[in-house]
Structure formats: structure tokens, C-alpha cells
Protein backbone atom coordinates (compact mmCIF):
# COMPACT_ATOMS: atom_id res chain seq x y z
CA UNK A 1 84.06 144.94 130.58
CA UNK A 2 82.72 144.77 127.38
CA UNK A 3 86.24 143.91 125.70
CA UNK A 4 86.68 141.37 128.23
CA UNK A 5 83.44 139.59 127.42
CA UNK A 6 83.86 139.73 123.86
CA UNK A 7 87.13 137.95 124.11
CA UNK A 8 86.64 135.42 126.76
CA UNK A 9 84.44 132.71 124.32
CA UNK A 10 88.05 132.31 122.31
CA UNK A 11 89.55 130.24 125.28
CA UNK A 12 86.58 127.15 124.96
CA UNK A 13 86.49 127.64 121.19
CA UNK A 14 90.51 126.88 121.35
CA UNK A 15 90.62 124.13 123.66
CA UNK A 16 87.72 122.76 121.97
CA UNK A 17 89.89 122.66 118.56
CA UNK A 18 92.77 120.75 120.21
CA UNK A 19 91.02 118.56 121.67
CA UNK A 20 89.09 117.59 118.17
CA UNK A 21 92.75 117.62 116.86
CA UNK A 22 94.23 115.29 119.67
CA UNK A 23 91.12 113.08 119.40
CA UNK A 24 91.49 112.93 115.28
CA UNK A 25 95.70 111.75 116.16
CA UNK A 26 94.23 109.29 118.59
CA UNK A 27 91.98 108.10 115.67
CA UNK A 28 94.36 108.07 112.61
CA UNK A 29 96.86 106.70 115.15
CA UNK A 30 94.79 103.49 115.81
CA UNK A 31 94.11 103.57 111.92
CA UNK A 32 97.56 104.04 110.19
CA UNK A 33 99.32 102.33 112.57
CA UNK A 34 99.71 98.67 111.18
CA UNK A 35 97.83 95.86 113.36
CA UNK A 36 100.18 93.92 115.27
CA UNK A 37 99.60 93.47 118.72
CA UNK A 38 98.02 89.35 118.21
CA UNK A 39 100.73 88.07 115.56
CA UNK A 40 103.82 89.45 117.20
CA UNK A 41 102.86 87.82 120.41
CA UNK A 42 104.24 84.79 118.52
CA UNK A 43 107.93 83.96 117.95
CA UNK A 44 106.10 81.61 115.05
CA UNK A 45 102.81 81.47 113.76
CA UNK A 46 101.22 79.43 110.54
CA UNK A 47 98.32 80.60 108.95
CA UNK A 48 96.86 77.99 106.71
CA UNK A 49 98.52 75.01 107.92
CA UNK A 50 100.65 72.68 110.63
CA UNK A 51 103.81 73.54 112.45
CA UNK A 52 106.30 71.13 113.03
CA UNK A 53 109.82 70.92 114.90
CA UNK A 54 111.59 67.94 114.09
CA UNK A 55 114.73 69.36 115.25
CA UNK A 56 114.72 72.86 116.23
CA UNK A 57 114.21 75.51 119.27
CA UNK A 58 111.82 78.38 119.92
CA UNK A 59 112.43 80.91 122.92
CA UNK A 60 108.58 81.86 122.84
CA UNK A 61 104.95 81.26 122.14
CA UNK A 62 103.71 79.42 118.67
CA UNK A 63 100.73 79.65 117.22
CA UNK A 64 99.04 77.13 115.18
CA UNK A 65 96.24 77.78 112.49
CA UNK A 66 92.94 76.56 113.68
CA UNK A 67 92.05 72.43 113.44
CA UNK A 68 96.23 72.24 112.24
CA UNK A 69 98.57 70.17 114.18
CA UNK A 70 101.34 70.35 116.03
CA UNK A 71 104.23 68.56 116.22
CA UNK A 72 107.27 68.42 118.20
CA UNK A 73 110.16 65.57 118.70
CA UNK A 74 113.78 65.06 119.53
CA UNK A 75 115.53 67.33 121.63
CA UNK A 76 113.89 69.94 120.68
CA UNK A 77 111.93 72.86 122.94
CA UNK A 78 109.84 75.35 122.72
CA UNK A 79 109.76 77.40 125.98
CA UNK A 80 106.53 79.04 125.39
CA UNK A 81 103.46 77.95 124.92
CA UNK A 82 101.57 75.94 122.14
CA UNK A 83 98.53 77.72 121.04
CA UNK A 84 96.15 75.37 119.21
CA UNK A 85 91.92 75.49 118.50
CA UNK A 86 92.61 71.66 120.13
CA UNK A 87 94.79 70.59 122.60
CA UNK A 88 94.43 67.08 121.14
CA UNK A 89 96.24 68.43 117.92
CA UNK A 90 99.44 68.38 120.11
CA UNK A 91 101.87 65.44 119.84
CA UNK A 92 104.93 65.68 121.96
CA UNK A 93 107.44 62.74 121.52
CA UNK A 94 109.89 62.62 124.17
CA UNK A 95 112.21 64.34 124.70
CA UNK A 96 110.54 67.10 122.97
CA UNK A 97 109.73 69.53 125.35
CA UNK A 98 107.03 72.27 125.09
CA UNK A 99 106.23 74.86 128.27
CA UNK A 100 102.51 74.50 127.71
CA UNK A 101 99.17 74.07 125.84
CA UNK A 102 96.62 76.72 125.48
CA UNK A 103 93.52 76.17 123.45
CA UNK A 104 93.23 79.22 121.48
CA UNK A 105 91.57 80.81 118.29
CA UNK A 106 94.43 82.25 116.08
CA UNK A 107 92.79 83.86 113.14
CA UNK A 108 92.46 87.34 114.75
CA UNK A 109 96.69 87.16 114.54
CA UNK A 110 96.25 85.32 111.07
CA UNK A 111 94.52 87.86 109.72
CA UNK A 112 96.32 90.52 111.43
CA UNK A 113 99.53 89.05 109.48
CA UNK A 114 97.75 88.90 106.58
CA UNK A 115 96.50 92.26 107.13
CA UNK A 116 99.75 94.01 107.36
CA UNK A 117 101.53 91.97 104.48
CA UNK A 118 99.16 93.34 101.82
CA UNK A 119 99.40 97.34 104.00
CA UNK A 120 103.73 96.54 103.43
CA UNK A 121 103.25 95.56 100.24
CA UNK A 122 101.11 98.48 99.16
CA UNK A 123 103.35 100.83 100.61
CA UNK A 124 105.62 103.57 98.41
CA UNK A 125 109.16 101.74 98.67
CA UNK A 126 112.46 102.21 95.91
CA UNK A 127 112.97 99.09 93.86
CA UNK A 128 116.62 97.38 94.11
CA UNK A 129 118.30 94.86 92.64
CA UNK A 130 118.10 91.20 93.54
CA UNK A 131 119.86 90.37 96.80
CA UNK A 132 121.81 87.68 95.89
CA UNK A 133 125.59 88.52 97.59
CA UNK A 134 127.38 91.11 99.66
CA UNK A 135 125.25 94.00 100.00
CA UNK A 136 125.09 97.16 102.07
CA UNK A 137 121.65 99.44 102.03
CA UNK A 138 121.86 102.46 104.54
CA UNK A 139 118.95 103.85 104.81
CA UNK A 140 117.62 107.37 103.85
CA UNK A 141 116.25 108.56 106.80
CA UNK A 142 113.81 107.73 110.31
CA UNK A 143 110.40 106.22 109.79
CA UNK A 144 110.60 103.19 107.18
CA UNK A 145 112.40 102.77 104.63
CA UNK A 146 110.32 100.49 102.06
CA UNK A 147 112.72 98.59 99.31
CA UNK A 148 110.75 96.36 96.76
CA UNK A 149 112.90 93.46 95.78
CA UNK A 150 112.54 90.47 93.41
CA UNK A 151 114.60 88.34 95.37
CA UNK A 152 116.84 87.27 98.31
CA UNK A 153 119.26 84.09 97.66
CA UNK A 154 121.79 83.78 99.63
CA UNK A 155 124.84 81.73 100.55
CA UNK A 156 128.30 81.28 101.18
CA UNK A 157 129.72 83.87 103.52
CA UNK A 158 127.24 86.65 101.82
CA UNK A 159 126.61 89.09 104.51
CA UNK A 160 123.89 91.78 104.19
CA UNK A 161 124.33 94.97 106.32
CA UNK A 162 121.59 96.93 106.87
CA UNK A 163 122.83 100.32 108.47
CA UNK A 164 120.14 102.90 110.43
CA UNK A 165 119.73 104.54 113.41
CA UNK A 166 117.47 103.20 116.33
CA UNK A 167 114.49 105.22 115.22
CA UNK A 168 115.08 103.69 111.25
CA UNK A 169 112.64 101.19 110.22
CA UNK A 170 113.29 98.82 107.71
CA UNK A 171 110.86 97.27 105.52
CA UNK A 172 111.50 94.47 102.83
CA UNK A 173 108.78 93.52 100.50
CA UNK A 174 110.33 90.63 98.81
CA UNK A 175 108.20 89.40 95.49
CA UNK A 176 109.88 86.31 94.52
CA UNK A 177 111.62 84.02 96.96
CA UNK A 178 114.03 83.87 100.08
CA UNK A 179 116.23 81.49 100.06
CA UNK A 180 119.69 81.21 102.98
CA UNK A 181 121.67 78.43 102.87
CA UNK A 182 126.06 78.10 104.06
CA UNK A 183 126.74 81.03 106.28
CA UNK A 184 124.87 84.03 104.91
CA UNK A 185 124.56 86.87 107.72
CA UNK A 186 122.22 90.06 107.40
CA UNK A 187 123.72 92.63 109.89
CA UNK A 188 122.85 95.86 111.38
CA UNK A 189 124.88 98.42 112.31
CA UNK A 190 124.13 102.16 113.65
CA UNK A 191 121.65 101.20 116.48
CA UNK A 192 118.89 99.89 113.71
CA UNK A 193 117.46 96.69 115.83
CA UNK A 194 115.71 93.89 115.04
CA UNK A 195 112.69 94.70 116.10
CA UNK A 196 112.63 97.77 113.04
CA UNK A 197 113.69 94.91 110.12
CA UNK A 198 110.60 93.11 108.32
CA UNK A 199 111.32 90.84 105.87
CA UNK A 200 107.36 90.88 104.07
CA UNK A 201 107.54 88.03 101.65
CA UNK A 202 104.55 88.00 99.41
CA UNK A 203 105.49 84.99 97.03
CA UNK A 204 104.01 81.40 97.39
CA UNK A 205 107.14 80.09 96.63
CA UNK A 206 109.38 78.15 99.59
CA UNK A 207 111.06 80.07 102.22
CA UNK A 208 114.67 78.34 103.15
CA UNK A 209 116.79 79.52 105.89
CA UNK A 210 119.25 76.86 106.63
CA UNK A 211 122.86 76.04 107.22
CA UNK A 212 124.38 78.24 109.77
CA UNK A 213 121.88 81.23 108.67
CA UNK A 214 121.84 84.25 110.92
CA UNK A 215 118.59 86.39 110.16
CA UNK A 216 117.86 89.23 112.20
CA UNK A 217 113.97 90.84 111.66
CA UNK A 218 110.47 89.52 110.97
CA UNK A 219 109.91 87.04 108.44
CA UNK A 220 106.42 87.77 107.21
CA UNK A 221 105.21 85.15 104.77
CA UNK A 222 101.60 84.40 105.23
CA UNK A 223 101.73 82.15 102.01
CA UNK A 224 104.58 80.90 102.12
CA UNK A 225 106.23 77.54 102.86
CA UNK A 226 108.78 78.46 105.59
CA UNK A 227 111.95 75.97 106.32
CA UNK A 228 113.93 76.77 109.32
CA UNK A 229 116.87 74.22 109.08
CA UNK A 230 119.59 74.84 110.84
CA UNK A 231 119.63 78.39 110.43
CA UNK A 232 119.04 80.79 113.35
CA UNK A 233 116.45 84.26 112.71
CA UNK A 234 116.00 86.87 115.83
CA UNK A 235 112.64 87.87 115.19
CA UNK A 236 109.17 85.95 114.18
CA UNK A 237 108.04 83.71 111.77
CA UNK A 238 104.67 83.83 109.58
CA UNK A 239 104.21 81.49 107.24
CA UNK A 240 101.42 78.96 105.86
CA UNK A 241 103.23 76.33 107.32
CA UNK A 242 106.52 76.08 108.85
CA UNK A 243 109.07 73.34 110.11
CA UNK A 244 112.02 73.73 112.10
CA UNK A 245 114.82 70.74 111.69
CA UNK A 246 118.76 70.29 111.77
CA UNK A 247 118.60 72.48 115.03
CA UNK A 248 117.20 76.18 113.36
CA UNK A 249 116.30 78.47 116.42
CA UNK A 250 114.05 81.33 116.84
CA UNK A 251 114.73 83.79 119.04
CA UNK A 252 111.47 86.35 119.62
CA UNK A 253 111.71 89.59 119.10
CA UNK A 254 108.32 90.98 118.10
CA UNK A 255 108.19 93.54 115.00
CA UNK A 256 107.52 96.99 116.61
CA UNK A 257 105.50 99.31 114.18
CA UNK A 258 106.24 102.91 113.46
CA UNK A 259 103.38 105.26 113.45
CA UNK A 260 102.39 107.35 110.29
CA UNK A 261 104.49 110.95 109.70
CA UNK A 262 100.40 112.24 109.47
CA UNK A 263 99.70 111.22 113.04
CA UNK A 264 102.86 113.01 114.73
CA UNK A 265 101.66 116.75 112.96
CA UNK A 266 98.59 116.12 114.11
CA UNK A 267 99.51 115.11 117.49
CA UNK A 268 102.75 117.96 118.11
CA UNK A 269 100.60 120.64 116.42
CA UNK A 270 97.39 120.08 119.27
CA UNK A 271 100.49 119.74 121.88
CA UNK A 272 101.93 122.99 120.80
CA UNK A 273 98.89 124.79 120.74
CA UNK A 274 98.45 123.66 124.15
CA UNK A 275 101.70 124.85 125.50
CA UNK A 276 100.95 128.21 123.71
CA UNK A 277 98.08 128.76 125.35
CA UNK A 278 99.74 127.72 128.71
CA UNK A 279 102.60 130.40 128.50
CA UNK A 280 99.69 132.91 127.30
CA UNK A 281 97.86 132.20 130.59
CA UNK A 282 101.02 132.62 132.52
CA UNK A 283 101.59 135.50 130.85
CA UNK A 284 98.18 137.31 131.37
CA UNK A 285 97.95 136.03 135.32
CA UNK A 286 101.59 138.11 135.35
CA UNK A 287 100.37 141.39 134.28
């Protein structure tokens, strides 16, 4: 009885450790894992100023900085909704088309964008050359793969292939300028999908995607100038203020984060001890 006794506090004192450890993951989850839920809800969002589509389609919601205008004519459309501090900051000339107005404070998603730019940019990452023709980068391994890069320019047929797997995440942090124009493509191959490609743009210089452009990731550039003419980006849009003409399209596909290789120990080590002490409770009611 007395060995039994002794013994049978270790059982609380256990559970009580996985738990701490499963609350902890829960906690550096929320933490590590980069804020995204309000920006990627847009297919474009500005953060300091108007957005404009002269010419141009969006297959989801925009977001407009708060007392900034928006502006859509032509045949253009966007199928979501327009989300604006004032709905009389809208101007629709027909046959522009939008799918509806929603007064709305943006600057939680501003500064989430924000937010997450500088986190990218801070991040370890290998440095590589300018991106300025054909170019292959294969990534390393799952989880992101962070490349620091001076700058993306573009044209011609220049195609970009970025080859992962669908649990490969990869992250861009581009210093100078990005610049499309002709028919540059950037490809993925190997089940790496759009949704795992961030473009993180940190320069105040212009962003240009035009021509017949085919983008496929997140174009994150808070302070940035963004042009979307003519070229077409599956993805989002950030930028300070950004125009759509000659018929540029965004598709949505919001950026989908991957947690921190901290949080998964913490979280498979608490659900391992658990199904340890699960078999050693099967175990003992056996004997």
C-alpha cells in the first residue's frame, strides 16, 4: 500500500507538465506565428493612400486606407466588396461594377501588413543575386525558405521557377525594386502553391507589374507604389497605394503562414508524452 501511495502523486504532477507544455505551444503559437488573418482577407489593400481601377479586375474584397478614396471606371469589376472608413469615398462610373460597400476601419489589417513586412524582413534568409532573367531557386527544405534580394526586373519571356513541395514556404524580401513588364512568368513546380510564395518588398520605390505579367504569391509592399497594368498576380496586393489599368487582374489567394519549428517540439513533445502515458495506463489496467 505504501508503494502504491508513494507513486500515485506522479500521474497529476505529469499531466500537469503537459498541459503547461501544450498551453506554452498554444502561446508561442499565437506569438510566432505571423499576424495575418485581417490583411489576407483582401485580394488588395493600400495602406497610406487611394486605390484606383481604371481598367482592371479583382476576384475579391479591397480594402482602402481610412478617409482614402476609391475609384473604379470602365469595364472594370471587382466582385467583392469595397471596404472604406466612408462609403461616400466610393465613385463608381458606369460600367464599373463593384459587389458592394462596407464601411470599415482598415488599420488593424494595415498594421497587420506592416507588422509582418518588418517580422519577413528581420528574418535569417541567404542573400542571392539580383533577379533580373531566367532563374530557378529550389528550395532547401519545408518551413520557409527566406532569400534576401536587391532586386527583381523582369521582362521579355524571363520566367522564374520556384520549385518546393506543398509544405515549402517561400519568402522573398526584396530591398530595392520590382519591376515586370513583356511576358515575364514566375512558376512553381513540385506542389509549392501560391498561397506559400511572399513577395515582401520593403523599398519605397514603384512596384510595376505590367504587360502580360503572370505573378503567382503575395505582393507585400506596405510602402510602396504598386502598378498593376495589364499584368495578372494570383495572390494579394499591399501597397501604399495601388492602381489597376490596361486590364491587370487579381486573383485572391490569401498568404497562408507557417508556424515556427519551436512551436511543433513543443506541441509533439506534450502529445507524445500523452500517448506514453496512455499505453502505460493500458499497460498497468492489463496486468
Amino acid at each position: 500500500m505504501w508503494s502504491y501511495s508513494r507513486h500515485l502523486p506522479r500521474v497529476p504532477i505529469i499531466v500537469t507538465v503537459i498541459l503547461v507544455l501544450l498551453l506554452t505551444a498554444c502561446a508561442v503559437f499565437s506569438d510566432t506565428t505571423p499576424s495575418y488573418d485581417e490583411f489576407a482577407a483582401y485580394a488588395v489593400l493600400t495602406t497610406n493612400d487611394d486605390l484606383d481601377v481604371f481598367a482592371g479586375t479583382v476576384y475579391g474584397d479591397v480594402g482602402v486606407a481610412p478617409d482614402q478614396e476609391f475609384y473604379i471606371s470602365g469595364s472594370s469589376f471587382v466582385d467583392g466588396n469595397v471596404y472604406v472608413s466612408d462609403p461616400g469615398l466610393v465613385t463608381v462610373v458606369s460600367p464599373g461594377w463593384i459587389g458592394g460597400t462596407v464601411t470599415y476601419d482598415t488599420s488593424l489589417a494595415i498594421d497587420d501588413a506592416r507588422e509582418l513586412s518588418t517580422m519577413l524582413a528581420g528574418m535569417p534568409g541567404t542573400s542571392i543575386p539580383d533577379i533580373t532573367g531566367y532563374t530557378t531557386i529550389t528550395a532547401t527544405g519545408n518551413g520557409y525558405n527566406v532569400y534576401n534580394v536587391g532586386r527583381v526586373d523582369l521582362s521579355d519571356h524571363h520566367v522564374v521557377t520556384l520549385n518546393g513541395g506543398a509544405d515549402t514556404w517561400f519568402v522573398f524580401n526584396v530591398s530595392d525594386e520590382f519591376q515586370m513588364s513583356g511576358t515575364p512568368e514566375i512558376e512553381l513546380v513540385g506542389g509549392v502553391t501560391a498561397d506559400h510564395v511572399i513577395w515582401n518588398i520593403t523599398a519605397t520605390a514603384e512596384t510595376d507589374i505590367s504587360g502580360d505579367s503572370l505573378v503567382y504569391g503575395t505582393v507585400l509592399a506596405p510602402d510602396s507604389y504598386v502598378k498593376v497594368n495589364g499584368g495578372e498576380i494570383y495572390g494579394l496586393v499591399v501597397g501604399d497605394y495601388v492602381r489597376l489599368d490596361s486590364d491587370g487582374v487579381v486573383h485572391h489567394v490569401p498568404w497562408e503562414p507557417v508556424p515556427e519549428p519551436g512551436t511543433w517540439v513543443l506541441m509533439m513533445s506534450a502529445l507524445g508524452m500523452l500517448g506514453y502515458l496512455k499505453r502505460r495506463r493500458a499497460a498497468s489496467q492489463a496486468g
